[in-house]
Protein backbone atom coordinates (compact mmCIF):
# COMPACT_ATOMS: atom_id res chain seq x y z
CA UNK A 1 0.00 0.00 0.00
CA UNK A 2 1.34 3.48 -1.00
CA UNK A 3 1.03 6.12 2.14
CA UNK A 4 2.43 9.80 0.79
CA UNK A 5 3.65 12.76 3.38
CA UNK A 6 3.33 15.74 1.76
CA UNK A 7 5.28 18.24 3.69
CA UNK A 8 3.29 21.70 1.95
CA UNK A 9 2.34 25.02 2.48
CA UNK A 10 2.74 25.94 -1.24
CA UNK A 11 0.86 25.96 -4.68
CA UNK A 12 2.44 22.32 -5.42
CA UNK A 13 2.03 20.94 -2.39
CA UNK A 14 -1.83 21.43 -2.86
CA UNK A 15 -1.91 20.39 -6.17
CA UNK A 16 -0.22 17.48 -5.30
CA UNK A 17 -2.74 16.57 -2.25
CA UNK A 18 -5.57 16.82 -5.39
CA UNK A 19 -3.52 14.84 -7.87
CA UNK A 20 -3.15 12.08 -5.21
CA UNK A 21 -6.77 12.15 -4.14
CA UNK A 22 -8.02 11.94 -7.29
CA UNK A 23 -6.14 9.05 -7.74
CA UNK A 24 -7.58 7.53 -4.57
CA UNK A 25 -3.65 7.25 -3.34
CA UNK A 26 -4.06 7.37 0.77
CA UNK A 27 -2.15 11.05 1.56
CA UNK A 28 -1.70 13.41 4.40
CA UNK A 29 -0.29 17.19 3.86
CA UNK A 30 1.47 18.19 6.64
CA UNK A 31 1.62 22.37 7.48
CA UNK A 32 4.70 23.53 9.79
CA UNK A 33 1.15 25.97 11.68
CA UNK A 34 2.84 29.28 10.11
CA UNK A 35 -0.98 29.91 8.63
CA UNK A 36 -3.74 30.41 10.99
CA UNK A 37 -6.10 29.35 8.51
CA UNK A 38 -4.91 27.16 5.87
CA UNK A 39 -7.43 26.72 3.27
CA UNK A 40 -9.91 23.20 2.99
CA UNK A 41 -7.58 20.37 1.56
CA UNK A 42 -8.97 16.80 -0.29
CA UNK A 43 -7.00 14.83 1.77
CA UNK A 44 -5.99 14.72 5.79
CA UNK A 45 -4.17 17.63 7.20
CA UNK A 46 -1.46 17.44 9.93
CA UNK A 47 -0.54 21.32 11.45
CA UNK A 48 2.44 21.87 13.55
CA UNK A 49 6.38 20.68 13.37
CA UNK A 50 7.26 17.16 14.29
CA UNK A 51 10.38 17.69 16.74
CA UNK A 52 12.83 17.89 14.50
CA UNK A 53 14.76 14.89 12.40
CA UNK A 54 13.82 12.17 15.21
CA UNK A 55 10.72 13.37 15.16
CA UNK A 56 9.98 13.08 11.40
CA UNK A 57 11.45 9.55 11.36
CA UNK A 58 9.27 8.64 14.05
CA UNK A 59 6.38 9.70 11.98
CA UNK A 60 7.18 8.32 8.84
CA UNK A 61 7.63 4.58 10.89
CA UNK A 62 4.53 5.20 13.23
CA UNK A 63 2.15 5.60 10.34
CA UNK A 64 3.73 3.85 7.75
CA UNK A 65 4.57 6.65 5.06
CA UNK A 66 6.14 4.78 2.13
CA UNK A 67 6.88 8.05 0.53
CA UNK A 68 7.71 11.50 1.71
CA UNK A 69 7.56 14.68 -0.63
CA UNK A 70 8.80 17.84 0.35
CA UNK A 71 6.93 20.83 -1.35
CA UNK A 72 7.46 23.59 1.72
CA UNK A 73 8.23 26.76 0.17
CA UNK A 74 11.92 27.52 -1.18
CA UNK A 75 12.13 29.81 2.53
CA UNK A 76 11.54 25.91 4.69
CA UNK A 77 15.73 25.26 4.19
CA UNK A 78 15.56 23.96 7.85
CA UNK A 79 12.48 21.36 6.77
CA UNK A 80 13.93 20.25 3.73
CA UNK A 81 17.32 19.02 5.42
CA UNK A 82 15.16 17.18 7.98
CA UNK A 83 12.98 15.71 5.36
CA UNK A 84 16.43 14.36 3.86
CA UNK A 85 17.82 12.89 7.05
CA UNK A 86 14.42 11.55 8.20
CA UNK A 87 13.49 9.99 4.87
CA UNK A 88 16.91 8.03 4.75
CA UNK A 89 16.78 6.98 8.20
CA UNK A 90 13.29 5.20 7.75
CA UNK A 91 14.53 4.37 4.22
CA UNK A 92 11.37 5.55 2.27
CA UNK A 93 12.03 7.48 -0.84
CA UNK A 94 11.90 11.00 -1.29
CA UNK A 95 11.21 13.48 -4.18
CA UNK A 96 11.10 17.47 -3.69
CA UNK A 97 8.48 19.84 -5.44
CA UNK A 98 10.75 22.93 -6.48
CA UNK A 99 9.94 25.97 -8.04
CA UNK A 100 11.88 27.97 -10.41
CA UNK A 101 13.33 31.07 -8.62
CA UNK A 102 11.91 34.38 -9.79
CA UNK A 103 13.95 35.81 -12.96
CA UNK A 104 14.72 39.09 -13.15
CA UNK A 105 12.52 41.07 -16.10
CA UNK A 106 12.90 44.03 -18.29
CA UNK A 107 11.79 47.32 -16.33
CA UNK A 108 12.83 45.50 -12.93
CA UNK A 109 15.57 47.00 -10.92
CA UNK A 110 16.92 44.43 -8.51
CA UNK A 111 19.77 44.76 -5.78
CA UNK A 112 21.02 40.97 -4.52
CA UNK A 113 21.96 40.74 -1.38
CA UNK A 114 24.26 38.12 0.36
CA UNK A 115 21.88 38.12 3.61
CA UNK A 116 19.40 39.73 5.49
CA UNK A 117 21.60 42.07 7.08
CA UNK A 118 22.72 43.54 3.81
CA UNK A 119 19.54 43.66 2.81
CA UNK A 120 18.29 45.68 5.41
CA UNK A 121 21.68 47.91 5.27
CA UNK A 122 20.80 48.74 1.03
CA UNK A 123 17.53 50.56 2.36
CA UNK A 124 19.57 53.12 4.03
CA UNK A 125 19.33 56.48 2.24
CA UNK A 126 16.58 57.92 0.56
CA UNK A 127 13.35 56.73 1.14
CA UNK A 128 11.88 54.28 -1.83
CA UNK A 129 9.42 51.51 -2.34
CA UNK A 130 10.84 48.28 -1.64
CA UNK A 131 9.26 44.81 -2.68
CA UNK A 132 10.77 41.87 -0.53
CA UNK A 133 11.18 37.94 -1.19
CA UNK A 134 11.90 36.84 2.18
CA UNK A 135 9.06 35.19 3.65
CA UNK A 136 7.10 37.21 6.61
CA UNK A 137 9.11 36.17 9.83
CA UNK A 138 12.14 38.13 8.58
CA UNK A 139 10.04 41.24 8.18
CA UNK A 140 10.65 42.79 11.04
CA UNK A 141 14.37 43.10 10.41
CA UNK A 142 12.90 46.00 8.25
CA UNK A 143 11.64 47.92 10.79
CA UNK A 144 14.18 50.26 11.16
CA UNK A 145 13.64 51.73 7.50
CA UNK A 146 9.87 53.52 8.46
CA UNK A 147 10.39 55.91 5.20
CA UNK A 148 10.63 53.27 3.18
CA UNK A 149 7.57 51.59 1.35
CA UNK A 150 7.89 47.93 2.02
CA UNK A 151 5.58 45.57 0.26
CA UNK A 152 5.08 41.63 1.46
CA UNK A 153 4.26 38.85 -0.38
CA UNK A 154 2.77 36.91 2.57
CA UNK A 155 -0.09 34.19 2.64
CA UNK A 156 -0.69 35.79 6.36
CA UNK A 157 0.37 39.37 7.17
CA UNK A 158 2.74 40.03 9.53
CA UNK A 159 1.48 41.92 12.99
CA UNK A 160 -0.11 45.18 12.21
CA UNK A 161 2.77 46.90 14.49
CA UNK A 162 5.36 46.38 11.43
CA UNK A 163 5.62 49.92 9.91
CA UNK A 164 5.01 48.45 6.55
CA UNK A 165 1.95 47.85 3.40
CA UNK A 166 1.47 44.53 3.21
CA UNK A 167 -0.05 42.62 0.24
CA UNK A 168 -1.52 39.46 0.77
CA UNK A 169 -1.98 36.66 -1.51
């Protein structure tokens, strides 16, 4: 019998859950909890971490996953090394959902970074509007920069107390 762990919180991961469903392929997506309300899936749904490496082995042996598929978002570095480890250590295969990273396009002006304290350092100066790919929990670091117009792609918006427009989608 083929038992899938989806480990989601993206597009792929929920297209996947579908896909499997429809197939009638027994599947559970897993969500680390960073959504208060993730939307209605067709298949089980499992919210919150599972303790780290041990942790994920133990699931994967306790309910008898014969296949684990990591599809967290490119941001989940942390997850996706566990889902390695763990998957190896109960010796059930593994296969990643990946996304292509954005591409830069003609009109766009963008300033790469090495990390999120250089990124936070480039806003110094004049104030400007500011569009970051980081993920909502590293918001904050922006705080600092209240002149500048900081737009979010987030799923869930960050605290209201963040001197920043967020967009949600």
């Amino acid at each position: 019998m083929t038992r899938v762990l989806i480990l989601g919180g993206t597009t792929e991961a929920s297209a996947l859950a579908a896909a499997l469903a429809e197939r009638e392929i027994e599947a559970v997506l897993s969500y680390a909890g960073r959504v208060a309300s993730p939307r209605s899936q067709p298949v089980p749904v499992r919210v919150g971490g599972f303790g780290g490496i041990a942790g994920l082995e133990r699931y994967l042996r306790e309910t008898a996953v014969t296949h684990l598929v990591d599809a967290t978002h490119p941001f989940a570095a942390t997850m996706s090394a566990h889902a390695i480890a763990a998957a190896k250590a109960a010796g059930i295969a593994l296969a990643a959902l990946t996304r292509a990273p954005w591409a830069p396009r003609g009109g766009d002006r963008w300033h790469r970074v090495p990390d999120l304290a250089a990124a936070v350092a480039s806003l110094e100066g004049p104030p400007r509007r500011v569009m970051l790919a980081l993920g909502r929990r590293n918001v904050e670091a922006f705080a600092p920069s209240p002149s500048t117009a900081i737009c979010c792609a987030s799923w869930t918006p960050p605290p209201k107390r963040r001197p920043c427009r967020i967009t949600t989608s």
